[in-house]
N, C-alpha and C. Protein backbone atom coordinates (compact mmCIF):
# COMPACT_ATOMS: atom_id res chain seq x y z
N UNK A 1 12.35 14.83 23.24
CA UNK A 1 11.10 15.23 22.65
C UNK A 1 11.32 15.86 21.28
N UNK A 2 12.57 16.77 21.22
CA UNK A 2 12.54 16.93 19.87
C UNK A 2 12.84 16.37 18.86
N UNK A 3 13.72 15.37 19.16
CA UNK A 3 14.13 14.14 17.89
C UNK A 3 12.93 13.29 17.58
N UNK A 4 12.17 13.18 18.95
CA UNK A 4 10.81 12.52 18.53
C UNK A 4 9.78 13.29 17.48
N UNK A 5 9.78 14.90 17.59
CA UNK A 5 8.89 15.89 16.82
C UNK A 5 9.97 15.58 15.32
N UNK A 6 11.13 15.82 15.55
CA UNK A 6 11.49 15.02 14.09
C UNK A 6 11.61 14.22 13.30
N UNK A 7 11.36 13.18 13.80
CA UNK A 7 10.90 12.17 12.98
C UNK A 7 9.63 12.13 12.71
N UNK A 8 8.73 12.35 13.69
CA UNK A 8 7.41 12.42 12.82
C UNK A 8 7.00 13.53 12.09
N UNK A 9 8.05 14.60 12.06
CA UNK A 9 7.71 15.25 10.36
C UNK A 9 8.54 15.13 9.18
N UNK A 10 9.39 14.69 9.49
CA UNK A 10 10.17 13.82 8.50
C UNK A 10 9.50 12.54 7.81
N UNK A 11 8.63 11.53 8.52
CA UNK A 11 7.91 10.40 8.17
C UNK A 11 6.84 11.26 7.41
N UNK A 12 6.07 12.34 8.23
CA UNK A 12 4.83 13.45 7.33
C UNK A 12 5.38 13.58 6.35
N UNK A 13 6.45 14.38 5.77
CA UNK A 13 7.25 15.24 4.88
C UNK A 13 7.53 13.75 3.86
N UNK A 14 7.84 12.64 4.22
CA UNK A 14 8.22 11.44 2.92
C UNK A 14 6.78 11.27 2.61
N UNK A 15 5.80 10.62 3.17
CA UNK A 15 4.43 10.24 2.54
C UNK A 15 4.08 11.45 2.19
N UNK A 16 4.14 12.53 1.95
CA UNK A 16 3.40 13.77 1.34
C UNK A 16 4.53 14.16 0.35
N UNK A 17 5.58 13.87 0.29
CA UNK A 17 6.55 13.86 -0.86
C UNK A 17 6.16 12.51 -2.09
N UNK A 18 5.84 11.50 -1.27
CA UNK A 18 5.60 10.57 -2.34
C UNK A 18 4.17 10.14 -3.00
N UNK A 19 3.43 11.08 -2.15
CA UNK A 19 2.01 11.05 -2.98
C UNK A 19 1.89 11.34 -4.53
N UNK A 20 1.24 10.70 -5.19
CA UNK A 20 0.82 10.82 -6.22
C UNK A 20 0.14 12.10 -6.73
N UNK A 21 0.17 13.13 -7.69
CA UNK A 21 -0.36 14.13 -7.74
C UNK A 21 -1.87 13.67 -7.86
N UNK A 22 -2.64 12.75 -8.32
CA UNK A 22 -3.85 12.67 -8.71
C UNK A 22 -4.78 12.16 -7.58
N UNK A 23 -3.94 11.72 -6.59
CA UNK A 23 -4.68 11.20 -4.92
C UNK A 23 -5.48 12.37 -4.58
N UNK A 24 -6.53 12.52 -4.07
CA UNK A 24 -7.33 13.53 -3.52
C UNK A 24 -8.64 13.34 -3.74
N UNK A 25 -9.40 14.40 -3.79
CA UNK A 25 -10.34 14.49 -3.97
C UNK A 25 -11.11 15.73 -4.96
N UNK A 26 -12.28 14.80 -5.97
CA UNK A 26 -12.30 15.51 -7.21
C UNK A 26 -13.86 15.76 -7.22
N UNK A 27 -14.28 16.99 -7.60
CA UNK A 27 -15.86 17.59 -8.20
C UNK A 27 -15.88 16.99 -9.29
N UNK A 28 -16.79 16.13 -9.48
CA UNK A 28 -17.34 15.61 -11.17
C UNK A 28 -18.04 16.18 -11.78
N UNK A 29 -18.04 16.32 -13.01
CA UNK A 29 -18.80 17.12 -13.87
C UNK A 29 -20.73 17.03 -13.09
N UNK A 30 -20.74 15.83 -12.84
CA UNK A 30 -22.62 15.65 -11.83
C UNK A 30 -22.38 16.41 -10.44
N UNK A 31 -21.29 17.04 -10.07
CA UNK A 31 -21.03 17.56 -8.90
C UNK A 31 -20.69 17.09 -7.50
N UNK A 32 -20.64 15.50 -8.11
CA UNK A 32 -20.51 14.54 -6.82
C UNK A 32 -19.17 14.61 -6.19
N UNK A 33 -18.77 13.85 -5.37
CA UNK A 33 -17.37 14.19 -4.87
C UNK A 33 -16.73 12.51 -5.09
N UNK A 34 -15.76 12.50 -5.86
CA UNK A 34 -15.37 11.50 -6.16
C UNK A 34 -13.37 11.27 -4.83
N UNK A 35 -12.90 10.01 -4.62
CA UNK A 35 -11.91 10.37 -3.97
C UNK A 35 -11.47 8.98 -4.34
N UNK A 36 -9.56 9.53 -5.28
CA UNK A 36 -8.73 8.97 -5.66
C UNK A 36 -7.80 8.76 -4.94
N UNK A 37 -7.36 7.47 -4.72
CA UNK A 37 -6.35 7.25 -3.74
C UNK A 37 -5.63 5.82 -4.02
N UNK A 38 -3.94 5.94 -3.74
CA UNK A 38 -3.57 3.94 -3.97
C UNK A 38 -2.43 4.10 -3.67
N UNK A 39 -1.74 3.40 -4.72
CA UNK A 39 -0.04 3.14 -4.84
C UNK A 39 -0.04 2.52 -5.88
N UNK A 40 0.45 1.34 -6.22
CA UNK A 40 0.82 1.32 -7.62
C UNK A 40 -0.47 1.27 -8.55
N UNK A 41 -1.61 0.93 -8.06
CA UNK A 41 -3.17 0.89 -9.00
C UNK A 41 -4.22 1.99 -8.04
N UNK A 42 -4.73 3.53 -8.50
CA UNK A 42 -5.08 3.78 -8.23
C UNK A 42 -6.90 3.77 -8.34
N UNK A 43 -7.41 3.69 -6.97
CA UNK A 43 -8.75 3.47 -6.49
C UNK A 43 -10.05 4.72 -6.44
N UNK A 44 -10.67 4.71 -7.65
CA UNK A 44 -11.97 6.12 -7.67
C UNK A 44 -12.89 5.66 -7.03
N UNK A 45 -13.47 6.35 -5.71
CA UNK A 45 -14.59 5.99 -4.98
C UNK A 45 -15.47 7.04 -4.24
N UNK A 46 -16.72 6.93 -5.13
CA UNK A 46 -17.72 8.19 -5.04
C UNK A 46 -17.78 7.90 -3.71
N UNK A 47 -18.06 9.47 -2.99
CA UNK A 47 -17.91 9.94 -1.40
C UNK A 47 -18.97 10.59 -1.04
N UNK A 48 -19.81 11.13 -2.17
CA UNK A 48 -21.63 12.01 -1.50
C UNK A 48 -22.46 11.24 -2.97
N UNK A 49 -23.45 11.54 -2.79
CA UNK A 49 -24.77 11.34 -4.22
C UNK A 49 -25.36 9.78 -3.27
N UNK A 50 -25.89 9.51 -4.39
CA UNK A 50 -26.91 7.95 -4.63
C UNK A 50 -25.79 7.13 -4.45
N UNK A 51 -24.82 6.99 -5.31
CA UNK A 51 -23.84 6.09 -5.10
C UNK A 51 -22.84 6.23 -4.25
N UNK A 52 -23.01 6.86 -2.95
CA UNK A 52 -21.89 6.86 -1.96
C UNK A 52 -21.37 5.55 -2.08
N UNK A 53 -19.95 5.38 -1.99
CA UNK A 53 -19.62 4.43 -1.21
C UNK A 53 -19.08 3.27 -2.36
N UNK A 54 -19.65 4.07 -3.76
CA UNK A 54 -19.58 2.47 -4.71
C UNK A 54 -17.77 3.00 -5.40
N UNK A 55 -16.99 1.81 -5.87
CA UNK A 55 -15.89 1.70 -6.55
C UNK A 55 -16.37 1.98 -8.04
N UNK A 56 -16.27 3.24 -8.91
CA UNK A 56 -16.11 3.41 -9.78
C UNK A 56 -15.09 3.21 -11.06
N UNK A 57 -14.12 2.65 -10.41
CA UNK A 57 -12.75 2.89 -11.63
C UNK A 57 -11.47 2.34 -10.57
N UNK A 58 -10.53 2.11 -11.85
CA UNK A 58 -8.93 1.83 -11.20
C UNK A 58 -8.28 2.92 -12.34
N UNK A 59 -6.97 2.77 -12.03
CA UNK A 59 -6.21 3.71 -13.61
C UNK A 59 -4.60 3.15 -12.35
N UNK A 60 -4.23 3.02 -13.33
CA UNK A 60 -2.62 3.23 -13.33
C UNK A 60 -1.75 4.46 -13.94
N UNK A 61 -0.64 4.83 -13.27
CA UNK A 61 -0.06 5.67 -13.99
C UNK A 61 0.68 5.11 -15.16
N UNK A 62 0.84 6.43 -16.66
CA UNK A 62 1.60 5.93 -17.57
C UNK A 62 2.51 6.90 -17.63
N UNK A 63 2.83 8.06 -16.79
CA UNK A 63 3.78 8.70 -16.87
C UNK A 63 3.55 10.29 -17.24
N UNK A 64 3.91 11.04 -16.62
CA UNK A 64 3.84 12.57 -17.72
C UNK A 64 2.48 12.59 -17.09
N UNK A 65 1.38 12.74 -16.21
CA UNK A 65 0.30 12.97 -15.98
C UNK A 65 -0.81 12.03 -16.77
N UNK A 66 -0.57 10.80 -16.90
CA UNK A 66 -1.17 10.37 -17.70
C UNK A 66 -1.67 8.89 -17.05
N UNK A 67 -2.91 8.75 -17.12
CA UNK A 67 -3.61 7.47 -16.51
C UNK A 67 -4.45 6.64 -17.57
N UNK A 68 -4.12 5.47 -17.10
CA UNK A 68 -5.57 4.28 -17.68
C UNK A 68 -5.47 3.20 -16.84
N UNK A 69 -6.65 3.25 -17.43
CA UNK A 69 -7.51 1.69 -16.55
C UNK A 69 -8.98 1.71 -17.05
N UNK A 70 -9.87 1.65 -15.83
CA UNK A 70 -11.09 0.91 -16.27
C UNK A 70 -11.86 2.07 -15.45
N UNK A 71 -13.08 2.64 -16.10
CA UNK A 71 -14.29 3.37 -15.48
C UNK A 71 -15.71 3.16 -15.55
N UNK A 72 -16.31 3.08 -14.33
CA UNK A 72 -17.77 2.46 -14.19
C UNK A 72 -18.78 3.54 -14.62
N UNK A 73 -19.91 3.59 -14.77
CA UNK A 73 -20.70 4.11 -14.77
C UNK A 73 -21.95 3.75 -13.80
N UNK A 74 -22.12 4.90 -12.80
CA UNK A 74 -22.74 3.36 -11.60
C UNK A 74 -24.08 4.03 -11.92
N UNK A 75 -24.74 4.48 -13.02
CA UNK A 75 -25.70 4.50 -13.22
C UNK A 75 -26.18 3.40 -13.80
N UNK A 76 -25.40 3.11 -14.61
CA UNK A 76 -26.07 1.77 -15.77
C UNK A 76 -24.98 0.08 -15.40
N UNK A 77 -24.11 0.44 -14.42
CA UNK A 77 -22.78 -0.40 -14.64
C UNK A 77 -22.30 -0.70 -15.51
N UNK A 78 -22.13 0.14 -16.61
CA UNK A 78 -21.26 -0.38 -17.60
C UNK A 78 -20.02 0.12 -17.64
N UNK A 79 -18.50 -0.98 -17.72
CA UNK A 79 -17.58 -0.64 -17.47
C UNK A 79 -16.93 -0.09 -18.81
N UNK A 80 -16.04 1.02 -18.93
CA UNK A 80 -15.32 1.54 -19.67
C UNK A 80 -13.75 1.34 -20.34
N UNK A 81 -13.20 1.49 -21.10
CA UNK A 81 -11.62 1.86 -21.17
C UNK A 81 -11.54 3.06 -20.66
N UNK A 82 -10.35 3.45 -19.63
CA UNK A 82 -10.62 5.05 -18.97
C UNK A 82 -8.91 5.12 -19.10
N UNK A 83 -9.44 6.79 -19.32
CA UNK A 83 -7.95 7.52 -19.42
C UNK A 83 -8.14 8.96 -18.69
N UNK A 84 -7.28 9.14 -17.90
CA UNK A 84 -7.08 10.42 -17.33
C UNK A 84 -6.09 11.41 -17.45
N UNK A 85 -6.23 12.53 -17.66
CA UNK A 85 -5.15 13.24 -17.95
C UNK A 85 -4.94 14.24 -16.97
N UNK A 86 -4.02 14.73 -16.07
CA UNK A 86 -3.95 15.70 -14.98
C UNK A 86 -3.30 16.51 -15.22
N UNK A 87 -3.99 17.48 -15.22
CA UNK A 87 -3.10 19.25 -15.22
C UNK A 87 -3.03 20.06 -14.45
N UNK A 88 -2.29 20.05 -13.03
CA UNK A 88 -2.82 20.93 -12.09
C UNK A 88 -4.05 20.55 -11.53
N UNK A 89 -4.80 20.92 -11.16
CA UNK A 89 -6.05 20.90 -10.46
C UNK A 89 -6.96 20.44 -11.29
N UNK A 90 -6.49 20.19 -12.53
CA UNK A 90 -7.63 19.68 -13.36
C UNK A 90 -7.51 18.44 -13.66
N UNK A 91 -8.53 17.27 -13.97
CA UNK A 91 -8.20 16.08 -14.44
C UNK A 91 -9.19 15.51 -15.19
N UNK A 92 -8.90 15.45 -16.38
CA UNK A 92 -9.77 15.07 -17.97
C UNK A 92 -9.73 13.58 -17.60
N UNK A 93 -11.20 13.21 -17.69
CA UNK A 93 -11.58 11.93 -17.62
C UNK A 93 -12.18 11.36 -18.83
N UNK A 94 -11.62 10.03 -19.18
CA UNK A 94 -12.36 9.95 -20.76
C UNK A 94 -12.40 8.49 -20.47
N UNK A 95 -14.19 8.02 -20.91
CA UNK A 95 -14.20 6.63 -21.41
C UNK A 95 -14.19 6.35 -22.53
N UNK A 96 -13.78 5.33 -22.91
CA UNK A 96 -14.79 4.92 -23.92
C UNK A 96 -15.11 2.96 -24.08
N UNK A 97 -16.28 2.82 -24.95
CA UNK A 97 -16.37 1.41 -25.48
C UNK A 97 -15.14 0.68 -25.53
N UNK A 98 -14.90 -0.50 -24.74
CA UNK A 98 -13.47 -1.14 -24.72
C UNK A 98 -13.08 -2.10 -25.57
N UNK A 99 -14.52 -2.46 -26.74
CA UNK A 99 -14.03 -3.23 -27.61
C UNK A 99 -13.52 -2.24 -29.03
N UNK A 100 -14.56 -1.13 -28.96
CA UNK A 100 -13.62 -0.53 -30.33
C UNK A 100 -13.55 0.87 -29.97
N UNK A 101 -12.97 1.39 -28.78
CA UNK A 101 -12.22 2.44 -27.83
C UNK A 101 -12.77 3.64 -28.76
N UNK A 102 -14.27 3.37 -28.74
CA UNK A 102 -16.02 4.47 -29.73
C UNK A 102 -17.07 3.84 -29.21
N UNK A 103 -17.75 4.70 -29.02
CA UNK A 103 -17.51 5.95 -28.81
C UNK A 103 -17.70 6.45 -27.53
N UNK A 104 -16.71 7.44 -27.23
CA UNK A 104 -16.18 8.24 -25.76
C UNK A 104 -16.67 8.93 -24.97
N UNK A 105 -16.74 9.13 -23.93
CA UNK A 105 -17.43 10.18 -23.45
C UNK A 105 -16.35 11.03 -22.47
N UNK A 106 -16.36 12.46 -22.09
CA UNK A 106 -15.18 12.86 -21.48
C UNK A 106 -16.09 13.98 -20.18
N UNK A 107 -15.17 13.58 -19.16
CA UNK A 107 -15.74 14.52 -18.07
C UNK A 107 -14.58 15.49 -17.66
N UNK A 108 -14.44 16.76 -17.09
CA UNK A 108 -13.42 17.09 -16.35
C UNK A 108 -13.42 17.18 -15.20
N UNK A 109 -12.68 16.93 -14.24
CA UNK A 109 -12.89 16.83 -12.59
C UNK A 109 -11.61 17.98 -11.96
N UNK A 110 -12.04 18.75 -11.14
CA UNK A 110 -11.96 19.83 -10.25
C UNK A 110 -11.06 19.44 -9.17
N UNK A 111 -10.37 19.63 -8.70
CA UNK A 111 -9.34 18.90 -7.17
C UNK A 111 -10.25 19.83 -6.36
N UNK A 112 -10.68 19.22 -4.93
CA UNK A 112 -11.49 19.97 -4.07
C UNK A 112 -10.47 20.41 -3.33
């Protein structure tokens, strides 16, 4: 029984070692609850509001706390160039126009 209790916190202890710092779940500047999660392309998907449930965004990592990819706006659907920046508990969200990356708009998101 106990080699069995060790391996399954050893298997706990690797997937929570290899999580991504930006996986979780984030307060948006509208207060909604947004929840980031993946592996090599990470997945933004609003979790309370009007848009429960909808896929907002992807981002990949570029290293050093640093993300891009693509961000929705599921008010209007218009898709973005998106960049994220993570600092601790904080994570700067920025679109902008993807043909001439203008003009931007920037949110910051909260780790719940």
């Amino acid at each position: 029984m106990i080699r069995s209790m060790a391996l399954a916190l050893g298997v706990l202890l690797s997937t929570v070692a290899f999580a991504d710092p930006i996986e979780g779940n984030w307060r948006t500047d509208s207060g909604e609850t947004a929840r980031i999660s993946g592996g090599s392309t990470f997945t933004i998907v609003l979790q309370t509001g009007t848009h429960k449930g909808r896929r907002i965004g992807s981002l990949k990592a570029d290293g050093g706390g640093k993300y891009s990819g693509e961000i929705t706006d599921p008010a209007n659907d218009k898709t973005y160039s998106g960049r994220g920046t993570l600092n601790g508990n904080n994570l700067q969200m920025k679109g902008c126009l993807k043909l001439l990356n203008w003009p931007c708009r920037t949110q910051n998101w909260q780790r719940m």
